[in-house]
Protein backbone atom coordinates (compact mmCIF):
# COMPACT_ATOMS: atom_id res chain seq x y z
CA UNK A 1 -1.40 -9.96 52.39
CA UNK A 2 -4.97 -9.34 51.27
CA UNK A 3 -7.67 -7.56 53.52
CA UNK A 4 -11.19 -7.12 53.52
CA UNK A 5 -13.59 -5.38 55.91
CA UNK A 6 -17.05 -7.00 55.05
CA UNK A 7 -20.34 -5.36 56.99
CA UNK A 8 -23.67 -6.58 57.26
CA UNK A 9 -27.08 -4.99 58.12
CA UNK A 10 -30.87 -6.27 57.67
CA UNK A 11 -32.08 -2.66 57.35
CA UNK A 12 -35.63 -2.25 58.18
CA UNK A 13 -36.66 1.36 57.35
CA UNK A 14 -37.19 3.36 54.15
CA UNK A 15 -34.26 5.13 53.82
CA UNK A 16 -34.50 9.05 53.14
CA UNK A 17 -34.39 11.10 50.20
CA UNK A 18 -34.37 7.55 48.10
CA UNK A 19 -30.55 6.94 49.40
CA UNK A 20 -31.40 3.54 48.51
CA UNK A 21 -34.29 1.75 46.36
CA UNK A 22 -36.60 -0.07 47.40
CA UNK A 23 -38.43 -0.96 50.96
CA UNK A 24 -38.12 -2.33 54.09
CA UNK A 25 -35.80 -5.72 54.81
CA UNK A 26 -33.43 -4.81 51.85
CA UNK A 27 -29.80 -6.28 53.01
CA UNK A 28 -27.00 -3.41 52.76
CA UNK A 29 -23.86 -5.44 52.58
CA UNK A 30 -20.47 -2.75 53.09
CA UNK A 31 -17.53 -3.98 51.91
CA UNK A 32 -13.66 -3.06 50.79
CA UNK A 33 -10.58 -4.77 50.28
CA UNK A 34 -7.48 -4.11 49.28
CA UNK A 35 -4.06 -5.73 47.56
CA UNK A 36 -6.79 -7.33 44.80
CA UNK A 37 -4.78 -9.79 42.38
CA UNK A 38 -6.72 -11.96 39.64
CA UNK A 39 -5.25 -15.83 38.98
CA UNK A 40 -2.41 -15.36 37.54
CA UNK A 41 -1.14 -13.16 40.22
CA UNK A 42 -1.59 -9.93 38.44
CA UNK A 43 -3.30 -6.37 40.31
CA UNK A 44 -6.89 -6.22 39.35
CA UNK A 45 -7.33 -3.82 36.90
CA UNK A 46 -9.31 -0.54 37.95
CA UNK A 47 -12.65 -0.54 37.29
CA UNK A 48 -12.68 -4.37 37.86
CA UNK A 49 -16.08 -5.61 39.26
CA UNK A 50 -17.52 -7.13 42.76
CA UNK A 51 -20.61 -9.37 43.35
CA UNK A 52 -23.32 -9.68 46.18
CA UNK A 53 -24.26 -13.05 45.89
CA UNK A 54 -26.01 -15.70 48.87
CA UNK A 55 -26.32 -18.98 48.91
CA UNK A 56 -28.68 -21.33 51.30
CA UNK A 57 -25.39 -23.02 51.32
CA UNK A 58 -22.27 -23.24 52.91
CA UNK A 59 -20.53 -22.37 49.69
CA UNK A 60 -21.52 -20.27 46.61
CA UNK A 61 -22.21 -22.55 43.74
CA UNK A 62 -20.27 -20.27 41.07
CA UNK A 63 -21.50 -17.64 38.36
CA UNK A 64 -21.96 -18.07 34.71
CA UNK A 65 -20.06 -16.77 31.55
CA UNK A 66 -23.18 -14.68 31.28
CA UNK A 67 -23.56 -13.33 35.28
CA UNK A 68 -26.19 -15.97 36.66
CA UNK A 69 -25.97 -18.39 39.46
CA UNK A 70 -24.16 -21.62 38.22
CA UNK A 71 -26.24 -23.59 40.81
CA UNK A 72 -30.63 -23.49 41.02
CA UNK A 73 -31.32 -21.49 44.70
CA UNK A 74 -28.38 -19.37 44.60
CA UNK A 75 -28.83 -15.76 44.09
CA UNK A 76 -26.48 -12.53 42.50
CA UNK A 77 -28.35 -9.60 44.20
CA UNK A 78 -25.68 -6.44 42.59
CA UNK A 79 -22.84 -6.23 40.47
CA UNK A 80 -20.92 -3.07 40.36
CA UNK A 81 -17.14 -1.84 38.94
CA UNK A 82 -15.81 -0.66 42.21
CA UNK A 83 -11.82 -1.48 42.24
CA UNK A 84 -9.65 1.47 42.62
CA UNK A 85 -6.16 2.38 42.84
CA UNK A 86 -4.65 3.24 46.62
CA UNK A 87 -2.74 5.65 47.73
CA UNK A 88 -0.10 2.98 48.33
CA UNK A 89 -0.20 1.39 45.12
CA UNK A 90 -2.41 -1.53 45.80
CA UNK A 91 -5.70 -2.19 44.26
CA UNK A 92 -9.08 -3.10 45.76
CA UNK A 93 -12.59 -2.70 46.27
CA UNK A 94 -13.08 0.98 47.33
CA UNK A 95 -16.00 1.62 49.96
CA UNK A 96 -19.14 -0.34 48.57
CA UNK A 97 -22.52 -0.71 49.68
CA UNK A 98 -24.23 -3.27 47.71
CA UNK A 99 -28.19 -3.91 48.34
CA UNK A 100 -30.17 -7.48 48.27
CA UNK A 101 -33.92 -6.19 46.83
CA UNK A 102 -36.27 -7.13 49.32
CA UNK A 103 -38.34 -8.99 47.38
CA UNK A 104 -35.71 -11.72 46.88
CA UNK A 105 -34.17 -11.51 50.36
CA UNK A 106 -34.63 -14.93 52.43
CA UNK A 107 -33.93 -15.66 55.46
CA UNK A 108 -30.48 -17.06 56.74
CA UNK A 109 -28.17 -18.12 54.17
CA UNK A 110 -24.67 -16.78 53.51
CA UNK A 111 -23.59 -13.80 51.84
CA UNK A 112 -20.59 -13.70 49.86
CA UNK A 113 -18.70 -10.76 47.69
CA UNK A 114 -16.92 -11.96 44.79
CA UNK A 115 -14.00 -10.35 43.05
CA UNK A 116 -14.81 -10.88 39.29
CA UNK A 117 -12.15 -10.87 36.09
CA UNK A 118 -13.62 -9.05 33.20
CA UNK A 119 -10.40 -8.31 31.46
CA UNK A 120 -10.31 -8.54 27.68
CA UNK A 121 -7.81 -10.47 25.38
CA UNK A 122 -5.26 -8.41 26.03
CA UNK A 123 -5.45 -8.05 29.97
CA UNK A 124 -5.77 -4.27 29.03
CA UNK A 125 -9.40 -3.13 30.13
CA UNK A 126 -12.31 -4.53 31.80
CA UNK A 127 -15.77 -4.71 30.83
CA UNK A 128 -17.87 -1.10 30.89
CA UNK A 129 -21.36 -1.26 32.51
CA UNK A 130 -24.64 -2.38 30.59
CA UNK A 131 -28.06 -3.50 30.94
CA UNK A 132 -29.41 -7.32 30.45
CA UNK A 133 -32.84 -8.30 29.76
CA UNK A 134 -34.09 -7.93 32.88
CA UNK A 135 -33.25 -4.30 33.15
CA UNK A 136 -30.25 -5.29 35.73
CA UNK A 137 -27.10 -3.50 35.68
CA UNK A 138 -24.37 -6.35 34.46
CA UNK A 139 -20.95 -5.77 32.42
CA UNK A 140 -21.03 -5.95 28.80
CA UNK A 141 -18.49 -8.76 27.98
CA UNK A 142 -18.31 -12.58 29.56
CA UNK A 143 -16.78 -13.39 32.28
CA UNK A 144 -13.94 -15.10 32.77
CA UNK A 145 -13.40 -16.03 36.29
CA UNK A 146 -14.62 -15.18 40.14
CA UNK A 147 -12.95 -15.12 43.19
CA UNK A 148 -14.47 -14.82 47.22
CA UNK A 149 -13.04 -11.87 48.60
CA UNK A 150 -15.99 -11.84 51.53
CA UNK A 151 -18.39 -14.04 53.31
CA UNK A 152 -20.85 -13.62 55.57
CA UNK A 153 -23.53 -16.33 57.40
CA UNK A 154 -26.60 -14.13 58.12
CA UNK A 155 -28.05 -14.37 61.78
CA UNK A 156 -30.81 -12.89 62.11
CA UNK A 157 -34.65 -13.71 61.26
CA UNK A 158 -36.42 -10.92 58.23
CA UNK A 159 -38.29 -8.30 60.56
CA UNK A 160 -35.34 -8.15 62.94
CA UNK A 161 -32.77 -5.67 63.07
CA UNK A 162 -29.31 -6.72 62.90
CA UNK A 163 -25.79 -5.28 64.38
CA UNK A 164 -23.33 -4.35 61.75
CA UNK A 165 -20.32 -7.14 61.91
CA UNK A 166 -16.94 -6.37 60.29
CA UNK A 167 -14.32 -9.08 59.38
CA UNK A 168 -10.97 -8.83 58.70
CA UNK A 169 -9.53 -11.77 56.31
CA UNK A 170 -6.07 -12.26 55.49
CA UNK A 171 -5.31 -14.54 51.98
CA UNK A 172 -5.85 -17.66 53.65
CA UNK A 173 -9.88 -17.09 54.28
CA UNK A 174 -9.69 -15.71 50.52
CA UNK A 175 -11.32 -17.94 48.26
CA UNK A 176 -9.02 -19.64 45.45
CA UNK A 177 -10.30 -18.48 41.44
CA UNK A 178 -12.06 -20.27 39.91
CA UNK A 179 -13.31 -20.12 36.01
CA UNK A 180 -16.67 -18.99 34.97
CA UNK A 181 -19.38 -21.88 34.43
CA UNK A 182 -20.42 -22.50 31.03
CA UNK A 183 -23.60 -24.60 30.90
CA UNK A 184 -23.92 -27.78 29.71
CA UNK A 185 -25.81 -27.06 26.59
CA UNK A 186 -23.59 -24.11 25.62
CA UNK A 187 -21.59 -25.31 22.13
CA UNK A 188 -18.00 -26.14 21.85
CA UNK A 189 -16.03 -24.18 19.49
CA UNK A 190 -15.05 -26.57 16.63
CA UNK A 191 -12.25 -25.98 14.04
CA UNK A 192 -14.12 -26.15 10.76
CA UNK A 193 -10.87 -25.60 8.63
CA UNK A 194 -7.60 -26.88 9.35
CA UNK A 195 -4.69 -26.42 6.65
CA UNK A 196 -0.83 -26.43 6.97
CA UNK A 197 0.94 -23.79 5.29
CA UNK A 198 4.56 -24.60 5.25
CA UNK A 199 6.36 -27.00 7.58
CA UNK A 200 6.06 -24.86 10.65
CA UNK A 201 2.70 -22.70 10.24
CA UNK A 202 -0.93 -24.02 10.48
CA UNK A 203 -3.71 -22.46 9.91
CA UNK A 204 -7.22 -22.89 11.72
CA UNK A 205 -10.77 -21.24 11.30
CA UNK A 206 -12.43 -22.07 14.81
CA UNK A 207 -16.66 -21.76 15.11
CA UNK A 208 -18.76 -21.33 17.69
CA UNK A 209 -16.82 -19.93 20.41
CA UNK A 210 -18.98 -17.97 23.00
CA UNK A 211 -18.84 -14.16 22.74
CA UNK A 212 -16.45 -12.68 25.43
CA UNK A 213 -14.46 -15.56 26.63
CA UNK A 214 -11.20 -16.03 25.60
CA UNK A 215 -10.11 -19.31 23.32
CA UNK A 216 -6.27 -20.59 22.54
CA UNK A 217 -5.06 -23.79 20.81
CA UNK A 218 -3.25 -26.37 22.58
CA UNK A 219 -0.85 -28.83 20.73
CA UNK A 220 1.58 -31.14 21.03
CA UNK A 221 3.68 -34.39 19.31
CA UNK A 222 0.86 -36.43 20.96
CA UNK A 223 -2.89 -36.63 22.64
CA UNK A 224 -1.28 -36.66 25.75
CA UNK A 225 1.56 -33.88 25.42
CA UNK A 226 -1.21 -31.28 24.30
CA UNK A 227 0.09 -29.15 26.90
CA UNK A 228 0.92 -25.84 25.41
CA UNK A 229 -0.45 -22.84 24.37
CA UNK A 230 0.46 -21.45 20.81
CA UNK A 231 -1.06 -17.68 21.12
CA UNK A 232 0.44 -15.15 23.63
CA UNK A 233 -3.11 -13.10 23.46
CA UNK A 234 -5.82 -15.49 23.39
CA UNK A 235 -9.00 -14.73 20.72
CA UNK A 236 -12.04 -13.74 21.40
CA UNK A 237 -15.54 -12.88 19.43
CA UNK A 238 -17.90 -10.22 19.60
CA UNK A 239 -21.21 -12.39 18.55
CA UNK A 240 -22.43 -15.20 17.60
CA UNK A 241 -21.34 -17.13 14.69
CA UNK A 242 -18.17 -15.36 14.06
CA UNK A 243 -15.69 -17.91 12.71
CA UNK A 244 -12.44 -16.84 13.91
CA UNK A 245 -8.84 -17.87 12.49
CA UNK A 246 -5.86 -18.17 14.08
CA UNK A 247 -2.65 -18.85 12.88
CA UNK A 248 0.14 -20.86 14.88
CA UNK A 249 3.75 -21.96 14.58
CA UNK A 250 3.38 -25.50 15.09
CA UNK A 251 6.97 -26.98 13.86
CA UNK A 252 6.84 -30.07 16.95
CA UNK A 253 3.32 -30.20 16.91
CA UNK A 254 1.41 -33.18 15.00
CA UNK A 255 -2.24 -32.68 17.32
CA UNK A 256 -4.14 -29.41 18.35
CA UNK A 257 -7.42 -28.58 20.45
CA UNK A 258 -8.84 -25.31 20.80
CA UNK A 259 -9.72 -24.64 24.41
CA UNK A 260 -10.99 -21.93 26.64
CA UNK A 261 -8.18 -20.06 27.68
CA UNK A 262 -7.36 -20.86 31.70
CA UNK A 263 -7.45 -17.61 33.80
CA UNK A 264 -4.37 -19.20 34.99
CA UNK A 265 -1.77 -20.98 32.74
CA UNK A 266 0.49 -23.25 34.45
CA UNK A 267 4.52 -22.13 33.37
């Protein structure tokens, strides 16, 4: 069983000795969890990262391959790499306070902290910290898929102070995972060579697959039985317009698609 302990205060003071930046009305959002497991069932990796995100909404529309609100309106206030290993074995998000900057707080809304996968190829390592454009602290690879593992529906009018709530969730107030958005103008990798090299090997040099997320190739006898996965360790690029090859034993196999790899294969 999974548990969180998510906290919420509307802090209205300068805090001392610059504790925390900014102002006045910044939201300080505490959180841990523990017993952390990505899709496929797997203990999150430490280092793994945790979002403070809010949403006008009811729901959280969903983050980007690139760490920005899938949906117009929705906001990702912090990101940080927070997951640790217990005493006990179990892996979660060790004591966290995350901050909402003032000057993009609203009022109302709901708050949500979301367990992010980061892991590379390999499921080895997650992604170190880095800086975007806009000087904000993000992780240096794509992401491949989020998870809720807090929510919170704020109360309480900006100006007003607010009581510190803590909630205890078991798995079924957990949000299921879901994959990263890619945006509709974002290209599709294409296979831009495509040869056989005996009876039971193909060879295929794939384009324009987006840095960071993972790619495999599904085949099968027909369109409709494309349904497994020839690569183990799924491929990945650094940067743009890296052509990438992979090589498959395909002896059944008369059709192939490259694909994003699912942070959760089906067995």
């Amino acid at each position: 069983m999974k548990f969180s302990k998510f906290c919420f205060t509307l802090a209205t003071a300068v805090f001392a000795a610059g504790a925390f930046a900014g102002d006045a009305l910044n939201v300080l959002v505490s959180f841990w969890s523990t017993n952390d497991r990505y899709a496929d069932g797997t203990k999150v990796l430490p280092g793994e990262w945790y979002a403070l995100c809010w949403s006008p909404n009811a729901e959280f529309g969903g983050i980007t391959y690139d760490f920005k609100p899938a949906v117009e309106g929705d906001i990702i206030f912090d990101m940080m790499p927070r997951a640790k290993v217990y005493e006990d074995g179990n892996v979660g998000c060790k004591f966290t306070v995350f901050q909402a900057d003032s000057d993009l707080v609203k009022e109302g809304g709901n708050y949500f902290v979301y367990l992010l996968d980061t892991r590379n190829a390999e499921g080895t390592d997650v992604a170190k910290v880095t800086t975007n454009n806009d000087g904000v602290r993000v992780p240096d690879t794509s992401l491949n898929g989020v998870s809720v593992s807090g929510s919170y529906t704020a109360e309480a009018a900006l100006g007003q102070n607010t009581a510190a709530k803590s909630d205890v969730v078991d798995d079924a107030d957990v949000g299921a995972w879901s994959e990263s958005a890619v945006p509709a103008d974002t290209k599709k990798p294409r296979i831009v060579d495509f040869k056989f090299v005996d009876n039971a090997t193909v060879k295929i040099s794939v384009a324009d697959m987006v840095p960071g997320l993972k790619y495999n190739v599904k085949m099968g006898s027909t369109p409709s039985t494309m349904t497994s996965y020839s690569l183990e360790t799924p491929k990945t690029v650094v940067a743009d317009g890296e052509t990438v090859p992979f090589e498959i034993s395909a002896s059944d196999a008369s059709f192939f698609q490259v694909v994003r790899q699912p942070i959760k294969i089906e067995k």
